[in-house]
N, C-alpha and C. Protein backbone atom coordinates (compact mmCIF):
# COMPACT_ATOMS: atom_id res chain seq x y z
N UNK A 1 12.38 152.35 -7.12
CA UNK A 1 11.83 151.22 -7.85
C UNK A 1 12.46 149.95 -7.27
N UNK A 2 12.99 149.01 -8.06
CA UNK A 2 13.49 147.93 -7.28
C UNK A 2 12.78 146.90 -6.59
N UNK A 3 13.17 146.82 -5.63
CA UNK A 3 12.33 145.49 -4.55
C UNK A 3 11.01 145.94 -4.11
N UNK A 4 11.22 147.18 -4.12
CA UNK A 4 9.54 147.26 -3.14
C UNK A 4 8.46 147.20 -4.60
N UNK A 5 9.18 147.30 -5.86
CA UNK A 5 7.96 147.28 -6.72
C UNK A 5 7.42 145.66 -7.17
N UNK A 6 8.57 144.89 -6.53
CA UNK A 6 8.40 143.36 -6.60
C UNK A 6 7.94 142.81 -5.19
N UNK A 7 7.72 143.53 -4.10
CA UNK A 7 7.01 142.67 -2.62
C UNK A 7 5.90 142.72 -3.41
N UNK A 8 4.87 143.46 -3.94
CA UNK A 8 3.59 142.84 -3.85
C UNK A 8 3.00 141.80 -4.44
N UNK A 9 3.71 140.92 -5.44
CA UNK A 9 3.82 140.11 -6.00
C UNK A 9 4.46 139.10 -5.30
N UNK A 10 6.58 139.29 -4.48
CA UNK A 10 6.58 137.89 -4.10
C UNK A 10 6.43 138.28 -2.49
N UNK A 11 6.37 139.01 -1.80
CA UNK A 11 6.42 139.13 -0.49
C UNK A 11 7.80 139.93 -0.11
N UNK A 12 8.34 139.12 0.92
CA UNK A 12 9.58 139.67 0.97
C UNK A 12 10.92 139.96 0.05
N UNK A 13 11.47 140.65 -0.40
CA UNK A 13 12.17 140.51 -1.53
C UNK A 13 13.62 140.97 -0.66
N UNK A 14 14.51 140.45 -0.83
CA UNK A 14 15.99 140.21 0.20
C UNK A 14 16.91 141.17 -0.75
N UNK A 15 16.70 140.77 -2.08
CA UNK A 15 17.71 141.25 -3.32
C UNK A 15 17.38 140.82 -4.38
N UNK A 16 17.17 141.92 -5.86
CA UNK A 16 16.83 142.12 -6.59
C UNK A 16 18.05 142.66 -7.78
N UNK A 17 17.51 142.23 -8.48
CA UNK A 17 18.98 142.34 -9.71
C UNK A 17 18.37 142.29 -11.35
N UNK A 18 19.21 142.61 -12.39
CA UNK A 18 19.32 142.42 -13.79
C UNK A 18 19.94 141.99 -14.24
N UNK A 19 20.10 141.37 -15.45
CA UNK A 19 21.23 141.35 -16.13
C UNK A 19 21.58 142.54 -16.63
N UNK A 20 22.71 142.58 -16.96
CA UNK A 20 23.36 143.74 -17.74
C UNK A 20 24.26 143.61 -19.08
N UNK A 21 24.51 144.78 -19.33
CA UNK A 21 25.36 144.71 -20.61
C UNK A 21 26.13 146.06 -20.85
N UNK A 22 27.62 145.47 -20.28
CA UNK A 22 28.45 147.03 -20.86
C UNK A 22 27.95 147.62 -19.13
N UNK A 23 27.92 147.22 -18.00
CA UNK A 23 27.54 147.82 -16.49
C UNK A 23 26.11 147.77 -16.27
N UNK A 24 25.30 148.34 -17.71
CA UNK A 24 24.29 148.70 -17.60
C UNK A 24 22.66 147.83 -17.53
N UNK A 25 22.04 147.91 -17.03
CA UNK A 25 20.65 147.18 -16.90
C UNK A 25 19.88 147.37 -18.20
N UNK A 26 20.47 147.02 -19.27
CA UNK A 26 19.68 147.26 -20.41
C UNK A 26 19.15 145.58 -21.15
N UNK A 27 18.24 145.01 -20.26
CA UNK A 27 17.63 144.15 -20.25
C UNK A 27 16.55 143.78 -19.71
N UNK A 28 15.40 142.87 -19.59
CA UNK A 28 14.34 142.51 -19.34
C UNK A 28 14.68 140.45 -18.58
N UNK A 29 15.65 140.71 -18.32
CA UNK A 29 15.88 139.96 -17.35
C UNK A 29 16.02 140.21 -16.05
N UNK A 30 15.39 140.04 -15.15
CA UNK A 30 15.62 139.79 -14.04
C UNK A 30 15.52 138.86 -12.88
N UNK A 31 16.01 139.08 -11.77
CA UNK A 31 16.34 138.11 -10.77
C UNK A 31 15.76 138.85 -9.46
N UNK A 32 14.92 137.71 -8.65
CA UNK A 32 14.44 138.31 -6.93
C UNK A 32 14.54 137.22 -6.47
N UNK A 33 15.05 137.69 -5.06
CA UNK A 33 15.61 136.76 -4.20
C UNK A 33 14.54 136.77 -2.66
N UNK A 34 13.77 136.01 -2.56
CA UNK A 34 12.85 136.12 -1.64
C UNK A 34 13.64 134.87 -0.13
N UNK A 35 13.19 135.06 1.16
CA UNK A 35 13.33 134.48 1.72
C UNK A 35 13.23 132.38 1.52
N UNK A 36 12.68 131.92 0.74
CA UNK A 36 12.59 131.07 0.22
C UNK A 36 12.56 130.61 -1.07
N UNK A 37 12.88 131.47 -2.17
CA UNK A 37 13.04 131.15 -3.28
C UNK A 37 14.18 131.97 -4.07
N UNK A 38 14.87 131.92 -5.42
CA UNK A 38 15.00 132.56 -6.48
C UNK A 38 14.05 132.67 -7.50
N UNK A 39 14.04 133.37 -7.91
CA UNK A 39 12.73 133.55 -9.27
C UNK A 39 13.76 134.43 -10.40
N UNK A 40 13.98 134.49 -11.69
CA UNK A 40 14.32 134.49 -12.53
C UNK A 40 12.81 134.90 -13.40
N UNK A 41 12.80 135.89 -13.92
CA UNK A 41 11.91 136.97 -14.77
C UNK A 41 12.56 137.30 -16.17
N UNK A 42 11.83 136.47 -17.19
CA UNK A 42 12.24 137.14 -18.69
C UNK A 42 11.07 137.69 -19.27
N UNK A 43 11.52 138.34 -19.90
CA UNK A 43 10.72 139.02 -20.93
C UNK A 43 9.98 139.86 -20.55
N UNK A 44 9.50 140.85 -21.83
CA UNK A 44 8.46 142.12 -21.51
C UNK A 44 7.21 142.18 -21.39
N UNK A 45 6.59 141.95 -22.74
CA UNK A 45 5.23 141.55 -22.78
C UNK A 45 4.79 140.15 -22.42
N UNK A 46 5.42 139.40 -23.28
CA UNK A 46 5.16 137.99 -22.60
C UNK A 46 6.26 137.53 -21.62
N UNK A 47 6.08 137.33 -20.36
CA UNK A 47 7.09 136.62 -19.10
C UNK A 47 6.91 135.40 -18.80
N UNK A 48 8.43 134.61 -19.02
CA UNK A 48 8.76 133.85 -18.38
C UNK A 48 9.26 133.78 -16.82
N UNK A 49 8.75 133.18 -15.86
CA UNK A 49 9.18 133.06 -15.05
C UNK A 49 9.32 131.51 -14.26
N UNK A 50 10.73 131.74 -13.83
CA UNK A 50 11.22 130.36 -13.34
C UNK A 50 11.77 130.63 -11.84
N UNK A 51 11.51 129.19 -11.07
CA UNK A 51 11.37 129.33 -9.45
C UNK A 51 11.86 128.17 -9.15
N UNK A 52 12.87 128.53 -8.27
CA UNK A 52 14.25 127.84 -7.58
C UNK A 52 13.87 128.23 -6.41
N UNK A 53 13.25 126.75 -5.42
CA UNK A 53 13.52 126.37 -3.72
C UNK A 53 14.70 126.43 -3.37
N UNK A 54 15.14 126.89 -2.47
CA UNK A 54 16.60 127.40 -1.90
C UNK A 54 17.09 125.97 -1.51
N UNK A 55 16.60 125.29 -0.92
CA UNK A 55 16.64 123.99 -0.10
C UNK A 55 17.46 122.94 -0.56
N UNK A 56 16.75 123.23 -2.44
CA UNK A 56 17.08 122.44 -3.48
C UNK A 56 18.78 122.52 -3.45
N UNK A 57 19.27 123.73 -3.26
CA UNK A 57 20.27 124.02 -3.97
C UNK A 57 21.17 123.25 -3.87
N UNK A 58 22.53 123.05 -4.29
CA UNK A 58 23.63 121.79 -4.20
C UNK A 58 25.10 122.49 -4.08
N UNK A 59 24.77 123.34 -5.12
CA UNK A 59 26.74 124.20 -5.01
C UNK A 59 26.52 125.42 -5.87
N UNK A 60 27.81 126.31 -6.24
CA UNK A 60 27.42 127.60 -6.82
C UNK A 60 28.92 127.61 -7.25
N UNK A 61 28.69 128.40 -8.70
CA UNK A 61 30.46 128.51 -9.43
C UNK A 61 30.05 130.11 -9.89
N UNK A 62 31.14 130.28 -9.92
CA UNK A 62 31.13 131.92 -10.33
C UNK A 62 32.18 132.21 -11.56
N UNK A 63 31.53 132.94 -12.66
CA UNK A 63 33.11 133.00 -13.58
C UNK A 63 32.74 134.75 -13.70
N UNK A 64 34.35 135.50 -13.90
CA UNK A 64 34.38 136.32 -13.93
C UNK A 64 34.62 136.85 -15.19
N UNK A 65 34.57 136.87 -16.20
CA UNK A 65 35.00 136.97 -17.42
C UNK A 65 36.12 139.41 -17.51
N UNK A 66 36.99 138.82 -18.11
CA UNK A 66 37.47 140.20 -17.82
C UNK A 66 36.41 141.52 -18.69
N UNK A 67 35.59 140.82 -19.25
CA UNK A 67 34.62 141.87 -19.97
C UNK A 67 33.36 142.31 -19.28
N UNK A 68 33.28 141.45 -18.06
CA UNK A 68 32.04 141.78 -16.98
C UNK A 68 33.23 142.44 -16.14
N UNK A 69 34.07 142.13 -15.79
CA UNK A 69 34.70 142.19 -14.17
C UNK A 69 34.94 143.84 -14.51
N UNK A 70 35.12 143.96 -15.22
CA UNK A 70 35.89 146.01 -16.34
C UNK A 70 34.83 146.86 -15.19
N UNK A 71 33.39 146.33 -15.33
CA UNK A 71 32.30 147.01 -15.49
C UNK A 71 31.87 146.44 -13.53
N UNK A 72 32.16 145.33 -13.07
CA UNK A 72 32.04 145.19 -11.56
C UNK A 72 30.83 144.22 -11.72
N UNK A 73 30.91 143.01 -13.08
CA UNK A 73 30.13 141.98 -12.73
C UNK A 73 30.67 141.31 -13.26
N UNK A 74 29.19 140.03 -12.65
CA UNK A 74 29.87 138.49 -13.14
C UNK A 74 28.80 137.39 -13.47
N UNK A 75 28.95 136.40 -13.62
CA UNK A 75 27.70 135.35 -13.88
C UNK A 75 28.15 134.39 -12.64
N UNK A 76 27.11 133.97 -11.78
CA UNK A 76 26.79 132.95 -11.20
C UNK A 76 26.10 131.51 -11.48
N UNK A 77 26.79 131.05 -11.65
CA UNK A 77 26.11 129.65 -11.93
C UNK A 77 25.55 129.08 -10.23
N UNK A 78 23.94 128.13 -10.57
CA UNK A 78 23.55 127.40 -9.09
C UNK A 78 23.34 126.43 -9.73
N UNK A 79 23.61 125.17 -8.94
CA UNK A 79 23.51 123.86 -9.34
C UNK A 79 22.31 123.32 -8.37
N UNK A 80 21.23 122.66 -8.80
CA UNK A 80 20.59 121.96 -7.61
C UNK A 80 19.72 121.10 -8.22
N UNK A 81 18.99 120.52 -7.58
CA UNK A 81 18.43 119.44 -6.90
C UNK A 81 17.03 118.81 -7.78
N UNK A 82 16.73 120.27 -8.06
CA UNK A 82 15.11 120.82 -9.05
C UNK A 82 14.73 120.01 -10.18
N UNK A 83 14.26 119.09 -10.17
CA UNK A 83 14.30 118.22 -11.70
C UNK A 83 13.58 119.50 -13.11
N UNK A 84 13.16 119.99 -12.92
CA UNK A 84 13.04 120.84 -14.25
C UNK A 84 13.83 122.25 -14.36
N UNK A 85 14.82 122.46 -13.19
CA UNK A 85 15.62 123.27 -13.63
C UNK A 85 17.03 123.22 -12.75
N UNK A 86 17.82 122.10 -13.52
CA UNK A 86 18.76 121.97 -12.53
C UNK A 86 19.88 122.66 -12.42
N UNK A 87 20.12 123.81 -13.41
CA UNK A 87 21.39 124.82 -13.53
C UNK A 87 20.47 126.24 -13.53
N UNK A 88 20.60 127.22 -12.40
CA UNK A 88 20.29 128.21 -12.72
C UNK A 88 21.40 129.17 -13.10
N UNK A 89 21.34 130.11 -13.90
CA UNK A 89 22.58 130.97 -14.62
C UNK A 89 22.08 132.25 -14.13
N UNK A 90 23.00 133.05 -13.08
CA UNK A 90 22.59 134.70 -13.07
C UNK A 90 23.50 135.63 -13.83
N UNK A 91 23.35 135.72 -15.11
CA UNK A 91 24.21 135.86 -16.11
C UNK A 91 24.43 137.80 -15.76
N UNK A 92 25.53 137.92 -15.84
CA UNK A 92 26.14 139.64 -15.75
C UNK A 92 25.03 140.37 -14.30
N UNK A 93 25.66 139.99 -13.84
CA UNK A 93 24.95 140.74 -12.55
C UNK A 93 25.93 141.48 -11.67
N UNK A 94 25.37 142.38 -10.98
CA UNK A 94 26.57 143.59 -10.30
C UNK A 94 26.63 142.59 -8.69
N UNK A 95 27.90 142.89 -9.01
CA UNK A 95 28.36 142.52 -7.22
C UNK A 95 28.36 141.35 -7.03
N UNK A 96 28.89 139.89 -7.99
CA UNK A 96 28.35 138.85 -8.00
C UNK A 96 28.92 138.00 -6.86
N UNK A 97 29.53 138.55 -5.82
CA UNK A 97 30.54 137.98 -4.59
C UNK A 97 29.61 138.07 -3.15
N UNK A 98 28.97 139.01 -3.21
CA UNK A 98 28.12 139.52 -2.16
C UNK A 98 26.41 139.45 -2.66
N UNK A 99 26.26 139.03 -3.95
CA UNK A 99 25.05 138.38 -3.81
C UNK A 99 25.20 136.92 -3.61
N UNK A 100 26.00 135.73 -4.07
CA UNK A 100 26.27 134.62 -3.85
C UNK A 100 26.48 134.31 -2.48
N UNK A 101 27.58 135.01 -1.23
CA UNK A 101 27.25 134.90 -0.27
C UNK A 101 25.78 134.94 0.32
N UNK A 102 25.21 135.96 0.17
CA UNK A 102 23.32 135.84 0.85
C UNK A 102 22.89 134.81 0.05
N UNK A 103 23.02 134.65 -0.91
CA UNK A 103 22.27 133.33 -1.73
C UNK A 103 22.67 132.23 -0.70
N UNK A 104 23.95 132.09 -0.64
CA UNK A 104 24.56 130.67 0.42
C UNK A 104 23.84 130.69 1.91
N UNK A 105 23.80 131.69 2.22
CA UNK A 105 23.36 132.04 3.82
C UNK A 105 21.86 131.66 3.55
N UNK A 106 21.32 132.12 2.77
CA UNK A 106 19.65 132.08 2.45
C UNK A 106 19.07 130.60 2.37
N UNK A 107 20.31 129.61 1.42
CA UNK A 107 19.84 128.54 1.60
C UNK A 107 21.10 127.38 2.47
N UNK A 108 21.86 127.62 3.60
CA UNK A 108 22.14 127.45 4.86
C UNK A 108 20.51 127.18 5.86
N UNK A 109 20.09 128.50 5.61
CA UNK A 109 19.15 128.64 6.87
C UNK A 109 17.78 127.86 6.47
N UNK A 110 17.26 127.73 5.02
CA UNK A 110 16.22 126.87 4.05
C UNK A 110 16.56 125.62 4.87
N UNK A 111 17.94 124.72 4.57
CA UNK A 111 17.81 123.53 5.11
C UNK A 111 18.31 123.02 6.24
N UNK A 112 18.50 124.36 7.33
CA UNK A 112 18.55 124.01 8.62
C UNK A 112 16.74 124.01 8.99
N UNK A 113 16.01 124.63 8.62
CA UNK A 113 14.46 124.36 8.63
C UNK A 113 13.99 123.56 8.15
N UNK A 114 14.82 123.23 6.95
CA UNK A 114 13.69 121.22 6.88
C UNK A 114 14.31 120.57 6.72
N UNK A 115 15.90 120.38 7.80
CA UNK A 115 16.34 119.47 8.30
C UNK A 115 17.08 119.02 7.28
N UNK A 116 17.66 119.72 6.25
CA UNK A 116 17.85 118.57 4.95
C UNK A 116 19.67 118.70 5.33
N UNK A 117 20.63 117.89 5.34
CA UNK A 117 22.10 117.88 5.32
C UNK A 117 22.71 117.21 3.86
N UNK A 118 23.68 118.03 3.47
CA UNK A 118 24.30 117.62 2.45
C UNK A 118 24.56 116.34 1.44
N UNK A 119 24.22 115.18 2.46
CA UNK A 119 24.24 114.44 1.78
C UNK A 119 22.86 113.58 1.49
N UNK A 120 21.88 114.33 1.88
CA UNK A 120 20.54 114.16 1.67
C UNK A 120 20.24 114.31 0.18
N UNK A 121 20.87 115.91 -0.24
CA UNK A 121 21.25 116.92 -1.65
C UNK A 121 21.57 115.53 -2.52
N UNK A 122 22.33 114.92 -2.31
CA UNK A 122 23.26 114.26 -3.25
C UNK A 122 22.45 112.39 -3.53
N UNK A 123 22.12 111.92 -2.97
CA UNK A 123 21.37 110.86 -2.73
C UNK A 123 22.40 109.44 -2.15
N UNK A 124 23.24 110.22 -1.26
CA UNK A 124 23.97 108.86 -0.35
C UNK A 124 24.06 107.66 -0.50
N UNK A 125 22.52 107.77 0.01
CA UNK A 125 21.74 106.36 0.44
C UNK A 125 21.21 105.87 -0.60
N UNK A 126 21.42 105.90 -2.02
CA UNK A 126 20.67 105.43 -3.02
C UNK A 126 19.12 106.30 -2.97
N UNK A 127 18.70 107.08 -2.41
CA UNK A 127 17.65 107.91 -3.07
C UNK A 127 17.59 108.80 -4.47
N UNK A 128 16.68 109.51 -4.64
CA UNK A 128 16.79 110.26 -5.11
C UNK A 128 16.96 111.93 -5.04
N UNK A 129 17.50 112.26 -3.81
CA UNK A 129 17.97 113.17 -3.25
C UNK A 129 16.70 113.97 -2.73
N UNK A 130 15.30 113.64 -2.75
CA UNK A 130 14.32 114.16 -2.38
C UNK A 130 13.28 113.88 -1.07
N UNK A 131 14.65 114.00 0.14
CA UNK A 131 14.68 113.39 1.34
C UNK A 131 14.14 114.51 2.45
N UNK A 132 13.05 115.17 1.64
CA UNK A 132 13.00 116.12 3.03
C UNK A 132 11.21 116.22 3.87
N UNK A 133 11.84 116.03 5.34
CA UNK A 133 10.82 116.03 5.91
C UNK A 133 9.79 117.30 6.01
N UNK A 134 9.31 117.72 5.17
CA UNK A 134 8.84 118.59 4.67
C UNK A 134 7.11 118.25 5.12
C-alpha cells in the first residue's frame, strides 16, 4: 500500500507518511511528498487537503517530545512563504530526521530551478518575498 496507492493521484510520490499515536498509524492524517510539493491529507469521508510548493519553503524546526521519541517519532514544523498556509505541522511522524533532510534536499533543488536564493524567501529588497522567475 503506501506510495504507489498515492502516484495515481499525485504522480511521483518520494515519501509518504501518517500521523501516529502511541508508534502507531491510527489516524486519517496523512502526508505525500511529491517531487514538487507537500500535500497534507485529512480526513475520511470528507478530505481536506492542503498543498505546500517546496520553493516556498523558508526554514524547518523539529521538536522531539519524550512521548513521541519512546516510540521513534517526532513533529516537524515548515515555515514558508505560502500566504494561506504559512506553518505546515507534520505532527508524530516516524523517522522525523531523515524525512526533514529529503524535505531540505527536495526544496534545495525546487529553488535551484527557479532560481530563487534565500534572500529572495525573506523580502531583502523590500518585496514581498514573491520574487520568482517562474
Amino acid at each position: 500500500m503506501g506510495k504507489k496507492k498515492y502516484e495515481k493521484d499525485f504522480g511521483e510520490v518520494l515519501w509518504y507518511g501518517r500521523r501516529r499515536r502511541f508508534g502507531l498509524p491510527l489516524s486519517f492524517t496523512r502526508y505525500i511528498l511529491t517531487p514538487t510539493r507537500l500535500y497534507k491529507r485529512l480526513g475520511f469521508f470528507n478530505i481536506k487537503e492542503e498543498q505546500l510548493e517546496l520553493y516556498r519553503v523558508i526554514d524547518f524546526s523539529l521538536r522531539l517530545p519524550f512521548g513521541e521519541r519512546i516510540f521513534g517519532c517526532g513533529t516537524m514544523i515548515i515555515h514558508s512563504k505560502d500566504k494561506t498556509n504559512p506553518e505546515v505541522v507534520l505532527k508524530s511522524i516516524k523517522k522525523p530526521r531523515p524525512v526533514m533532510r529529503l524535505i531540505e534536499e527536495r526544496v534545495e533543488q525546487e529553488r535551484i530551478k527557479y532560481k530563487i536564493h534565500g534572500r529572495d524567501m525573506i523580502g531583502a529588497f523590500g518585496g514581498d518575498g514573491d520574487n520568482c522567475d517562474c
